[in-house]
Every structure is written in structure tokens, then in C-alpha cells.
N, C-alpha and C. Protein backbone atom coordinates (compact mmCIF):
# COMPACT_ATOMS: atom_id res chain seq x y z
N UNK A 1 -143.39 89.35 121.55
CA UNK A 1 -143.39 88.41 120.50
C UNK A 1 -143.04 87.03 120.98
N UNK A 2 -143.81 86.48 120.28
CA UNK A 2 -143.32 84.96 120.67
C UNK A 2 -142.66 83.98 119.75
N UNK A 3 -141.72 83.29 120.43
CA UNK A 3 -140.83 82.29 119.26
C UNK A 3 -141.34 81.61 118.78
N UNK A 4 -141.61 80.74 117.71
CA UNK A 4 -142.28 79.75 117.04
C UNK A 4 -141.12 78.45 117.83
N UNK A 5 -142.61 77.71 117.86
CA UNK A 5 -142.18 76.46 118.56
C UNK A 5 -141.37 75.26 117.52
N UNK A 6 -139.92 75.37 118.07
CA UNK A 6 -139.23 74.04 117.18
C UNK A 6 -139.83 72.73 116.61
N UNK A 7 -140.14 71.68 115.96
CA UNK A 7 -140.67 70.86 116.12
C UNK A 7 -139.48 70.00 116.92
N UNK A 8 -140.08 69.26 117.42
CA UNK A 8 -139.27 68.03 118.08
C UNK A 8 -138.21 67.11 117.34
N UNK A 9 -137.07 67.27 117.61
CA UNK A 9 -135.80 67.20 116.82
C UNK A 9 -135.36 65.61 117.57
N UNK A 10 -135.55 64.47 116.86
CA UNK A 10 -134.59 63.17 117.49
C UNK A 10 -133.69 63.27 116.85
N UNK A 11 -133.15 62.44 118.21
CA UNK A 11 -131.29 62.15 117.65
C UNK A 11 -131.46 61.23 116.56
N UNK A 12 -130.46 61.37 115.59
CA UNK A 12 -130.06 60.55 114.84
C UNK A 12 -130.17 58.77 115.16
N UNK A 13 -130.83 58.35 114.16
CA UNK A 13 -130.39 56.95 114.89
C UNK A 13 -130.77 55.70 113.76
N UNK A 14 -129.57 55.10 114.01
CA UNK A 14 -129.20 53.85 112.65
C UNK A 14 -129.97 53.06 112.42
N UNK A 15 -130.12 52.95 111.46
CA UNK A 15 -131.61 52.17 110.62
C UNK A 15 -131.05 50.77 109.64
N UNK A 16 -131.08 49.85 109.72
CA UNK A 16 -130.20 48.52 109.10
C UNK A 16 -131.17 48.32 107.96
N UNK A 17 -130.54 48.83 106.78
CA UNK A 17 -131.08 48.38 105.63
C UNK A 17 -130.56 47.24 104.81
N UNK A 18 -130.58 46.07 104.42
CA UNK A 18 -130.10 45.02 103.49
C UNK A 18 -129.62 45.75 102.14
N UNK A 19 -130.67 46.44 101.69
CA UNK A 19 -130.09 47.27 100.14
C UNK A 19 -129.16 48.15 100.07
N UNK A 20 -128.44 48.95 101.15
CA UNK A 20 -127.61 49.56 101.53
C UNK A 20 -126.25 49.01 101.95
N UNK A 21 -126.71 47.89 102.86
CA UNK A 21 -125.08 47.07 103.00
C UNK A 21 -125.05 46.55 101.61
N UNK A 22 -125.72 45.79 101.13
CA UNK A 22 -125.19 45.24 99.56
C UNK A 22 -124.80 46.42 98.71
N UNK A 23 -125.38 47.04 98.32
CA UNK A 23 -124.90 48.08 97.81
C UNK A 23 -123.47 48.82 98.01
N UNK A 24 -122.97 48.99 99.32
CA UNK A 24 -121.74 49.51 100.04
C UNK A 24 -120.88 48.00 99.49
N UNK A 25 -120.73 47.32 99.99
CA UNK A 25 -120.40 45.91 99.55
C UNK A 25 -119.85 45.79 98.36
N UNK A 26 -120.80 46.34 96.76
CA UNK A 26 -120.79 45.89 95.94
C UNK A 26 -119.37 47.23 95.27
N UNK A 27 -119.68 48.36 96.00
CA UNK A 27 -118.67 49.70 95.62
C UNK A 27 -117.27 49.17 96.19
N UNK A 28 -117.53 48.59 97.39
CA UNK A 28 -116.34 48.61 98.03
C UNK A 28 -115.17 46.93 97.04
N UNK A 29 -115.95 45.91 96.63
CA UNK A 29 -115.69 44.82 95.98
C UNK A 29 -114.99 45.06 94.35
N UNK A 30 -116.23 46.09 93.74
CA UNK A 30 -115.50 46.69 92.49
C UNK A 30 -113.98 47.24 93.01
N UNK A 31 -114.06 48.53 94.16
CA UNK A 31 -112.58 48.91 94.05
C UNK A 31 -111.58 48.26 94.61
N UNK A 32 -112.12 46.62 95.22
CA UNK A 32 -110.57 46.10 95.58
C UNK A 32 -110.53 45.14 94.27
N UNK A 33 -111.17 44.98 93.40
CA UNK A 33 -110.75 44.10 92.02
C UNK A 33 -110.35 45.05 91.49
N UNK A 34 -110.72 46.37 90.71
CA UNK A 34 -109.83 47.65 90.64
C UNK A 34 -108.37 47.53 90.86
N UNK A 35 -107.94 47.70 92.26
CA UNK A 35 -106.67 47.90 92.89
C UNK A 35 -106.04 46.65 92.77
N UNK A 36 -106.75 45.28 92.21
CA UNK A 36 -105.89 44.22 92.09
C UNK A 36 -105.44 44.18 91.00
N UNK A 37 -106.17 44.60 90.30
CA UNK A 37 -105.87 44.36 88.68
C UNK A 37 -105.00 46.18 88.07
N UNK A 38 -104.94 46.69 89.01
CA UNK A 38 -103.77 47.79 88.51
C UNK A 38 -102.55 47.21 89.07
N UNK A 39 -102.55 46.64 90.02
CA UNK A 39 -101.41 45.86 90.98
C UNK A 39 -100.74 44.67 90.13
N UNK A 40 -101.64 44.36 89.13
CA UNK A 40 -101.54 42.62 88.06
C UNK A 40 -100.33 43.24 87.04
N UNK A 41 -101.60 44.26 86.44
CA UNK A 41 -101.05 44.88 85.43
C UNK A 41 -100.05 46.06 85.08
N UNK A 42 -99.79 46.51 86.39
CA UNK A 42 -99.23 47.54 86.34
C UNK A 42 -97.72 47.35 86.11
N UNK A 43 -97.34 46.41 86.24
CA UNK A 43 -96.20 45.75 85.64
C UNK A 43 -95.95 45.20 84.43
N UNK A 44 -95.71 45.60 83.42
CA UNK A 44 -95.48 44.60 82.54
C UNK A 44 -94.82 44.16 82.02
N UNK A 45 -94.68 42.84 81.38
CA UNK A 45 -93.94 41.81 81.53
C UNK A 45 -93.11 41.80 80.48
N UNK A 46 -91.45 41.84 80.78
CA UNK A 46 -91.09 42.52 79.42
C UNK A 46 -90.73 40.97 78.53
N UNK A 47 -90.98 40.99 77.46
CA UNK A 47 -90.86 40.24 76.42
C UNK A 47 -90.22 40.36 75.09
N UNK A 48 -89.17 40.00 74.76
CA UNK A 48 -88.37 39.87 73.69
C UNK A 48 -88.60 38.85 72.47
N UNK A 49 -88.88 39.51 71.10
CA UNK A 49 -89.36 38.20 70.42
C UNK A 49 -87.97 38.31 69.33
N UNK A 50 -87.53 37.41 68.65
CA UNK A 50 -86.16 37.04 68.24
C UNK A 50 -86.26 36.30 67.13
N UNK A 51 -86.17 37.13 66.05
CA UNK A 51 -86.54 35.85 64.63
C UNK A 51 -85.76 35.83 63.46
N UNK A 52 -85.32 35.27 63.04
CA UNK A 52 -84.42 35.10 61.65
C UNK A 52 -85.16 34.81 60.28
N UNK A 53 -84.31 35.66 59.17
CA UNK A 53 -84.85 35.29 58.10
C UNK A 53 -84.24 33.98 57.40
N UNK A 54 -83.94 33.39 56.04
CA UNK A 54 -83.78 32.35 55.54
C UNK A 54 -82.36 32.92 55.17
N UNK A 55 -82.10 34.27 55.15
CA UNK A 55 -80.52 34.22 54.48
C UNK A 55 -79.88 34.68 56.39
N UNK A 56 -80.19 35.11 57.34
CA UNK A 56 -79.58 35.32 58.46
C UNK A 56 -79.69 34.34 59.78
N UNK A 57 -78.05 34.96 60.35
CA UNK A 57 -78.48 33.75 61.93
C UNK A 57 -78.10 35.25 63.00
N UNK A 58 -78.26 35.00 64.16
CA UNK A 58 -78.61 35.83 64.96
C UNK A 58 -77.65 35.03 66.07
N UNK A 59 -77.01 36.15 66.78
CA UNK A 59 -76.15 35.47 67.98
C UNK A 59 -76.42 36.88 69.01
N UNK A 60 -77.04 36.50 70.28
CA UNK A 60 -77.11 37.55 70.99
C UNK A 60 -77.21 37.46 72.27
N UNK A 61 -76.81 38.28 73.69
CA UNK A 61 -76.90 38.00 74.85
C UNK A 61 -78.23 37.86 75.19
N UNK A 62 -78.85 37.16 76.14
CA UNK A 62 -80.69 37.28 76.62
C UNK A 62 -80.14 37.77 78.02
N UNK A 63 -79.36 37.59 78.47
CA UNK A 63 -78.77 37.81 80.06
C UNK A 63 -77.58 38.08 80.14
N UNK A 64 -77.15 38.47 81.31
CA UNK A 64 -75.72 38.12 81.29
C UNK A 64 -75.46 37.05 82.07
N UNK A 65 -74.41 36.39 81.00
CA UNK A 65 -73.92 34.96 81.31
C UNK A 65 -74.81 33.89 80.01
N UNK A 66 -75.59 34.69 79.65
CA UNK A 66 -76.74 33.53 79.29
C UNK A 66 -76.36 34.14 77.65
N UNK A 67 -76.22 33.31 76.31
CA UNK A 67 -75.89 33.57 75.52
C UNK A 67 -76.76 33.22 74.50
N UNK A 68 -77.26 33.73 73.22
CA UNK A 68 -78.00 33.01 72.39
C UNK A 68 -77.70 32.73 70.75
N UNK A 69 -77.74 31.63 70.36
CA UNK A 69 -77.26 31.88 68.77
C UNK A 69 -78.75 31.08 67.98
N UNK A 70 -79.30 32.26 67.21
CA UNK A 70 -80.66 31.55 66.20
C UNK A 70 -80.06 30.81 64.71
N UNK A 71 -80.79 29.84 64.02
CA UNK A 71 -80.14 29.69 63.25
C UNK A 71 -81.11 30.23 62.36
N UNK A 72 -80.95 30.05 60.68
CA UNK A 72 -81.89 30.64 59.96
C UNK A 72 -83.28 30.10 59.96
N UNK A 73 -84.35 30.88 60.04
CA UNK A 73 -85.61 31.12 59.47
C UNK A 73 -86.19 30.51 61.03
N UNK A 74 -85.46 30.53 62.47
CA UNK A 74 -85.70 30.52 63.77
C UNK A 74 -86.80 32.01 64.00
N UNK A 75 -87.56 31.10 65.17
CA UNK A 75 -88.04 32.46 65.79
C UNK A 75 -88.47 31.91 67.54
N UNK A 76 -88.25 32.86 68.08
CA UNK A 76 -88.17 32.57 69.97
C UNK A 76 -88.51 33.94 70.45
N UNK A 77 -89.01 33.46 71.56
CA UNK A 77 -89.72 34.55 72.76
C UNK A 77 -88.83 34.55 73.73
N UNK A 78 -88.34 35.29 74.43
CA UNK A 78 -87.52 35.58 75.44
C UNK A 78 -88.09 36.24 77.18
N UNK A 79 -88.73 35.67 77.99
CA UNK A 79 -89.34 36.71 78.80
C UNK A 79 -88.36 36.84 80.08
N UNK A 80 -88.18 37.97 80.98
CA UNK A 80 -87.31 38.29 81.56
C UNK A 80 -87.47 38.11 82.61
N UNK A 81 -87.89 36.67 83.43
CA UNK A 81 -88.14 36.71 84.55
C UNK A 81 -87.04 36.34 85.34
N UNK A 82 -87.01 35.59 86.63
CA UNK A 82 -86.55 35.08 87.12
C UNK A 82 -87.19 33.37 87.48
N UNK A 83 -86.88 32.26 86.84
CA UNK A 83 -85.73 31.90 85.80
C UNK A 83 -85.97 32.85 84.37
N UNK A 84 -84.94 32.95 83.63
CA UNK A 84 -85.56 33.55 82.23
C UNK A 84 -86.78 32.42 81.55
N UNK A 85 -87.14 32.81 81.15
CA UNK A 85 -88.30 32.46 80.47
C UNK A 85 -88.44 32.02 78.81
N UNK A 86 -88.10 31.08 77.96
CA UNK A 86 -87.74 31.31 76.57
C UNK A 86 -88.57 30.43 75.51
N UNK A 87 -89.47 30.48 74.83
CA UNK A 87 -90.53 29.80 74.03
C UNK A 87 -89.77 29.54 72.72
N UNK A 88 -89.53 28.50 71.95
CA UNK A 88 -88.85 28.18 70.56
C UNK A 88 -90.37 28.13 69.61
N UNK A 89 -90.57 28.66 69.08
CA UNK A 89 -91.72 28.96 68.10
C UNK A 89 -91.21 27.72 66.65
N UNK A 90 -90.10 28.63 66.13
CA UNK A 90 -89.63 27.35 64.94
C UNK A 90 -87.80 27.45 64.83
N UNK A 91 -87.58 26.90 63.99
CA UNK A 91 -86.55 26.78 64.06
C UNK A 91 -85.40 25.64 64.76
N UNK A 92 -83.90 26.44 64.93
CA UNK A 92 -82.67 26.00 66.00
C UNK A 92 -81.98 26.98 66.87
N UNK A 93 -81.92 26.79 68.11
CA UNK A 93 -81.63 27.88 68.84
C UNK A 93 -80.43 26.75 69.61
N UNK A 94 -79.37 28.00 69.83
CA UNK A 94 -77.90 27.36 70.69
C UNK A 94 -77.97 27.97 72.04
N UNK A 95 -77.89 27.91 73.21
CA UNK A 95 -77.40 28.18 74.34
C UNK A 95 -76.49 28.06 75.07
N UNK A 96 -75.67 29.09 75.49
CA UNK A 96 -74.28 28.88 75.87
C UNK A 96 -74.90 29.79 77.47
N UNK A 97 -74.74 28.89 78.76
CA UNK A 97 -75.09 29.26 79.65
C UNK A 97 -74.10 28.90 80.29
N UNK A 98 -73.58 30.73 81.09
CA UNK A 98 -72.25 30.67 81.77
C UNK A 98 -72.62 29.98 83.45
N UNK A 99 -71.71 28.73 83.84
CA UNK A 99 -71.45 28.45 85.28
C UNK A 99 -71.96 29.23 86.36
N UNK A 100 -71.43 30.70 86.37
CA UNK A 100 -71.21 31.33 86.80
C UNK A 100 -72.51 32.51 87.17
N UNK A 101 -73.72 32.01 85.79
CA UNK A 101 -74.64 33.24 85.73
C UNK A 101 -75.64 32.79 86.94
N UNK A 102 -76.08 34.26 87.03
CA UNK A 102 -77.18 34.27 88.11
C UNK A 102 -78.50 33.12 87.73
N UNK A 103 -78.63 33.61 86.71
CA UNK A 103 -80.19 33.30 85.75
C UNK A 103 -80.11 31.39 85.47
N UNK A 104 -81.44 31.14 85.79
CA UNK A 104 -81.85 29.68 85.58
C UNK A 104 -82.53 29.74 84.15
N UNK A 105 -82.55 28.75 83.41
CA UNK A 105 -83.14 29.15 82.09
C UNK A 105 -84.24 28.52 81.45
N UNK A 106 -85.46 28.19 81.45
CA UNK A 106 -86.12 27.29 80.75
C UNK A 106 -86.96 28.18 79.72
N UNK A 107 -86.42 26.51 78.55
CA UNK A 107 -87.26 26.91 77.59
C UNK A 107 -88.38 25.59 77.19
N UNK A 108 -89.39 26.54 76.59
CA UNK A 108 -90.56 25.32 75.67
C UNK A 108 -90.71 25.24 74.91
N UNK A 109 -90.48 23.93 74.79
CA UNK A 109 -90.86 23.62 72.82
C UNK A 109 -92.34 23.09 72.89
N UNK A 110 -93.08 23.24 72.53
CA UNK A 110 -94.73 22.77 72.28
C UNK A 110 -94.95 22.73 73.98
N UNK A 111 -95.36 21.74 74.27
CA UNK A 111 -96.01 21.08 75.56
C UNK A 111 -94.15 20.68 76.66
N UNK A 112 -93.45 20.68 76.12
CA UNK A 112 -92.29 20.46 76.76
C UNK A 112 -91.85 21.69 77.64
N UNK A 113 -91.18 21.06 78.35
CA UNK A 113 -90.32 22.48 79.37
C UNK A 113 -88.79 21.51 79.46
N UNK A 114 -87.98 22.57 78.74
CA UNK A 114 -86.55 22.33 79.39
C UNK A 114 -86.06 23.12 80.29
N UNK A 115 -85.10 22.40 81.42
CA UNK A 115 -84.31 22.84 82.41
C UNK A 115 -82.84 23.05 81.94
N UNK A 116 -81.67 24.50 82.08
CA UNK A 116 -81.06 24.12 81.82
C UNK A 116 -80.38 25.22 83.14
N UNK A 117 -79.15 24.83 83.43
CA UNK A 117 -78.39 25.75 84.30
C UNK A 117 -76.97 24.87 83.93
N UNK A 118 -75.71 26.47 83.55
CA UNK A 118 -74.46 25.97 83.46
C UNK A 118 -74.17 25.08 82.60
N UNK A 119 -74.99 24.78 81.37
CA UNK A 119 -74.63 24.38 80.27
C UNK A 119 -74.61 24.81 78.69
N UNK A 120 -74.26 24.42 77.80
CA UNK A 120 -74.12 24.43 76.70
C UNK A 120 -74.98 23.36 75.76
N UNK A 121 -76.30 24.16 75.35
CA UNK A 121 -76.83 23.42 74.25
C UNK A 121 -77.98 23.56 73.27
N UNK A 122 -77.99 22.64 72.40
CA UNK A 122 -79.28 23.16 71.07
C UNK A 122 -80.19 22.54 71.09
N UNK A 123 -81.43 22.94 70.61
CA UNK A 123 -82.50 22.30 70.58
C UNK A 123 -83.31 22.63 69.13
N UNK A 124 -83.52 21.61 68.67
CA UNK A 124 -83.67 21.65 67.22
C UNK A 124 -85.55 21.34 67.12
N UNK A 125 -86.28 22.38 66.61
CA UNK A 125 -87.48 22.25 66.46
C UNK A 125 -87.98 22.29 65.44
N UNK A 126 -88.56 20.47 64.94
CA UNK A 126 -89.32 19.88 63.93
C UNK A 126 -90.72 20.12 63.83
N UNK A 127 -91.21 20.69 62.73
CA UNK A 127 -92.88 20.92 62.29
C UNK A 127 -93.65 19.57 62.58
N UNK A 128 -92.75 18.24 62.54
CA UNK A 128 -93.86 17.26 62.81
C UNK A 128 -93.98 16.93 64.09
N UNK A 129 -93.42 17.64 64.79
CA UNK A 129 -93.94 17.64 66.26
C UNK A 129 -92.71 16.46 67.12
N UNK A 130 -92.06 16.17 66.95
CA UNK A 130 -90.92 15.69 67.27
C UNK A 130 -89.41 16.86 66.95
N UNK A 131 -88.84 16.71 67.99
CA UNK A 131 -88.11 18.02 68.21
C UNK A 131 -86.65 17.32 68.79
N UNK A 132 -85.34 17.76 68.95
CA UNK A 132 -84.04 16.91 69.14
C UNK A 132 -83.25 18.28 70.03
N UNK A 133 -82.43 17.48 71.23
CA UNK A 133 -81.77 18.30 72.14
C UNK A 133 -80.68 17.79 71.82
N UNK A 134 -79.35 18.25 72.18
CA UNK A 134 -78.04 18.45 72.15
C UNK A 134 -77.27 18.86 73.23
N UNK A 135 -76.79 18.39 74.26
CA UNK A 135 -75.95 19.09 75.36
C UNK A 135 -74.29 19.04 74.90
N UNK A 136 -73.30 19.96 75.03
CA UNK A 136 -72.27 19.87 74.75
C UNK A 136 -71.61 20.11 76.30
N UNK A 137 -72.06 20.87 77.14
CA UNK A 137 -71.54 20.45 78.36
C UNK A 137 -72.40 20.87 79.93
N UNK A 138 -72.75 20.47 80.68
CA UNK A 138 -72.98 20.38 81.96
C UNK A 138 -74.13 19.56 81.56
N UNK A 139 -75.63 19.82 82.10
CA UNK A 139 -76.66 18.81 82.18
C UNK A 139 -78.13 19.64 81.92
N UNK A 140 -78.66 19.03 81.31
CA UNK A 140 -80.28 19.43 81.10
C UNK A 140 -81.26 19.03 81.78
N UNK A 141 -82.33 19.48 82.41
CA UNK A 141 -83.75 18.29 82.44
C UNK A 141 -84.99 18.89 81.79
N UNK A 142 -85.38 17.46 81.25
CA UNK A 142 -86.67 17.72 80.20
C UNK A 142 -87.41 17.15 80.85
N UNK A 143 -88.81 18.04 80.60
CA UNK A 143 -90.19 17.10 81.36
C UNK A 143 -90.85 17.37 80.23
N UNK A 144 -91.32 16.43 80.14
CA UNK A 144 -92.48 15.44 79.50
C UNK A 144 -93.62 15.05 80.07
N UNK A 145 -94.70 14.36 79.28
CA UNK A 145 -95.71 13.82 79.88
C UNK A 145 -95.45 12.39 80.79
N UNK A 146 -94.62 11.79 79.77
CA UNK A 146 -94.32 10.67 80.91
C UNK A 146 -93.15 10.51 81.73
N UNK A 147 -92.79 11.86 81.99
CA UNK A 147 -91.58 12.29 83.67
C UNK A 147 -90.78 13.11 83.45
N UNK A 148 -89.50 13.14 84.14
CA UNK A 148 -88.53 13.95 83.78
C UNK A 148 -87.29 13.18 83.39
N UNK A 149 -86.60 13.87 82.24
CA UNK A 149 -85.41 13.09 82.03
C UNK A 149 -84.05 14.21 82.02
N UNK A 150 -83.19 13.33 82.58
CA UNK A 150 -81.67 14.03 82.40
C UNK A 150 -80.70 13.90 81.41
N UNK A 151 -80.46 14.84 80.69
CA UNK A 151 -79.79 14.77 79.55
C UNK A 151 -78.04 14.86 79.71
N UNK A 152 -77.20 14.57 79.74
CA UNK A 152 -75.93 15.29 80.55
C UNK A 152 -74.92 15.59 79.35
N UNK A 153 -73.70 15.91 79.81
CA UNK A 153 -72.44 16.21 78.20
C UNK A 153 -72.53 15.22 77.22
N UNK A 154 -72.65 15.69 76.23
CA UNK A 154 -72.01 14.96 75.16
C UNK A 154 -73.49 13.48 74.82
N UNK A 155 -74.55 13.85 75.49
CA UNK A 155 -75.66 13.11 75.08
C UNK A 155 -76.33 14.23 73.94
N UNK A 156 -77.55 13.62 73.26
CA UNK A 156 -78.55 13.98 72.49
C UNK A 156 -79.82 13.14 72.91
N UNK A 157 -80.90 13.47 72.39
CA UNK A 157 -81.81 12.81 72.71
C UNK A 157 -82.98 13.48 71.46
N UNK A 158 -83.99 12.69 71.09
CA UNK A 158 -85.53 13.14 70.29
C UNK A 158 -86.18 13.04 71.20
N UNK A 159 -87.65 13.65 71.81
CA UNK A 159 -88.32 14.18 71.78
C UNK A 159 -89.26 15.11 71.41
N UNK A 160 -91.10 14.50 72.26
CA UNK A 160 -91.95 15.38 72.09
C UNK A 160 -92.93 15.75 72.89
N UNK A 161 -93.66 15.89 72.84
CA UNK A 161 -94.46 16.27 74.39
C UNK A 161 -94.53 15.07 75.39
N UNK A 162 -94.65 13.94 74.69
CA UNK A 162 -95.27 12.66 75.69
C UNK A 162 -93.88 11.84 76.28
N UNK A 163 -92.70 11.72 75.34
CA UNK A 163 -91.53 11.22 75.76
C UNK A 163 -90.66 11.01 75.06
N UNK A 164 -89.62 10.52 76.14
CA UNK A 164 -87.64 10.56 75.11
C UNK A 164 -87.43 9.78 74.20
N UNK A 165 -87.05 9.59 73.35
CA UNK A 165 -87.01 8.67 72.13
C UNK A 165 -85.11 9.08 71.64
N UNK A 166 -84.43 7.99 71.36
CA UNK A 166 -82.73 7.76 70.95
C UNK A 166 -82.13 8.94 71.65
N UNK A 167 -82.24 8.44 73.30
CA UNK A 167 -81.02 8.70 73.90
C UNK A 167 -79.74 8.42 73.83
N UNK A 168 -78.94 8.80 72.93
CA UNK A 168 -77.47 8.35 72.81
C UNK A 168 -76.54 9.41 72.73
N UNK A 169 -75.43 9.28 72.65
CA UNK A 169 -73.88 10.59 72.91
C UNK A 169 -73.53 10.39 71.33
N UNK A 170 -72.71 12.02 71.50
CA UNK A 170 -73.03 12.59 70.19
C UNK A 170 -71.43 13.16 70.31
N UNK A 171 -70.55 13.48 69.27
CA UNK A 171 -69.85 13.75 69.27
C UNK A 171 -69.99 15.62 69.30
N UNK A 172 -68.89 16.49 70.11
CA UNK A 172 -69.26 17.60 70.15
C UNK A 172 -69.16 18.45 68.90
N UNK A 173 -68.72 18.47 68.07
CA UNK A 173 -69.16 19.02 66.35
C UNK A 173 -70.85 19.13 65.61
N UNK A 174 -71.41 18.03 66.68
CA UNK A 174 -72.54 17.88 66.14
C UNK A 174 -73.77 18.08 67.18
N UNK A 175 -73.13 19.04 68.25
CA UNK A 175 -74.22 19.85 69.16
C UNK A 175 -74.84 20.85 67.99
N UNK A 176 -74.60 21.69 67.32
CA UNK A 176 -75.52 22.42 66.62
C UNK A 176 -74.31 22.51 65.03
N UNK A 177 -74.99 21.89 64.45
CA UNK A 177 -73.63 21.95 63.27
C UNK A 177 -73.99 23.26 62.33
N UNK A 178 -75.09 23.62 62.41
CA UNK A 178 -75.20 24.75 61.78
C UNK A 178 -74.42 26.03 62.58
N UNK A 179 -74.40 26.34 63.23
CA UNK A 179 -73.68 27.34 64.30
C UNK A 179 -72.24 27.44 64.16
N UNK A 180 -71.79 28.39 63.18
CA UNK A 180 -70.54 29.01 62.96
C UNK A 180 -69.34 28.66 64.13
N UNK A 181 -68.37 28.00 64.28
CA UNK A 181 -67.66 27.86 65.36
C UNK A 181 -66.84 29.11 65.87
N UNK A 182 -66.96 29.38 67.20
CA UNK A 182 -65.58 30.18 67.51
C UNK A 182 -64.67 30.15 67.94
């Protein structure tokens, strides 16, 4: 008997297709946007929202060291980063920020960003878009559109997104007069 003759067997050998690398390309591109965006999201960002009605005020830690008092019919966002993170929606909000705390603190009123570390103070937010700070002790900075300004003890100041308006010192009774004394 005789074997049937194999056909002629070539080696393997690599063939460069354009539709194939794009293709590989396009699998391999989906799963690193994939793995970025589980990497984005896979954390999420914790957020505290904080609101008062018209008969209540709200006094509560956001940190430690970092203290908060709402006044009525207030509402604020709290996010927990590093600095904390804190949005004034409406309302008057007090801050009593210990010397001592780890946490840097800014908050925004509209288009504004305040700086505050190691102080004590309120920020009073007006519907007509003009809004009033209060330091009772260490120092603030506010940025604005037209720079940054330093607020220090025992000043006040108006503001709104574009700039400072009646920088003058304020007696300390009248950092947040709504805010129950202790």
C-alpha cells in the first residue's frame, strides 16, 4: 500500500494587513479608556449636602477641627477632599476653623473662591448677587475676577464675583449676629 502524498505544508508566515492593525488598535484603545474611566470613577466623591428650614439652624462638625453653624433657610455642599471643599448655595454659614486642624478649607459663593485656614468666619449669601464676609479671627483670601484680596480679624468686606466693595472692621458681635453665642 501506498501513503497518500501530503500536500506541501509552508511555514507559517506574517502577512501585514492595515485592517487588522486598526482593528487590534481600535480593541486595544476601547479597553484602556475602559480601565481609565473605572480608575475615574471608581472612586467616588463623597459629598455632603446641608440645608436648613425657615424655623431651624444647624451647627455641625465637616472635619475635625473644622466646625460648621447654618443659619435658617441656608443650604451648602460639603465635599471631602483635601482642602475640604464647600459650595454656599443660599443662605449664612459660620466657620470656626481650629489652628491646629489638618484640613485647608475653601468655599464658593457663585464665581468666588474663598481661602480660609485657622480662622473664624461668616459669609452671608445675597440673591442679588452681592454676598458679605466676616472674619472674627486669623485671615481669609478671596479671589475674584479682579485679584486676590486679604481679609484679616475683625475686618468685613461685600463682595461678588468681579470685586471687593466696603472693606472696613467690624466689631466682633457682628461676625454672624444671627448665630446663637457660646
Amino acid at each position: 500500500m501506498q501513503e497518500p502524498k501530503s500536500p506541501d505544508v509552508e511555514p507559517y508566515r506574517f502577512v501585514f494587513r492595515w485592517r487588522r492593525l486598526l482593528m487590534h488598535s481600535a480593541i486595544m484603545g476601547i479597553g484602556v479608556i475602559l480601565g481609565l474611566m473605572t480608575w475615574y470613577f471608581g472612586k467616588p466623591h463623597s459629598i455632603r449636602f446641608y440645608e436648613t428650614t425657615v424655623e431651624e439652624r444647624l451647627a455641625t462638625a465637616i472635619a475635625p477641627g473644622i466646625d460648621m453653624a447654618l443659619d435658617v433657610g441656608s443650604s451648602i455642599a460639603v465635599r471631602a477632599d483635601q482642602p475640604i471643599k464647600v459650595e454656599l448655595f443660599k443662605g449664612n454659614v459660620y466657620f470656626d476653623i481650629d489652628k491646629n486642624a489638618a484640613h485647608l478649607l475653601e468655599a464658593k459663593v457663585g464665581n468666588t473662591l474663598i481661602e480660609g485656614y485657622g480662622t473664624r468666619c461668616s459669609i452671608q449669601m445675597h440673591t442679588d448677587g452681592h454676598h458679605h464676609v466676616a472674619v472674627a479671627e486669623g485671615h481669609i483670601k478671596i479671589h475674584v475676577a479682579s485679584g486676590v484680596y486679604q481679609i484679616n480679624a475683625s475686618e468685613q468686606a461685600d463682595f461678588d464675583d468681579q470685586s471687593i466693595s466696603r472693606h472696613r472692621l467690624i466689631a466682633d458681635r457682628n461676625i454672624a449676629p444671627w448665630r446663637p453665642r457660646q
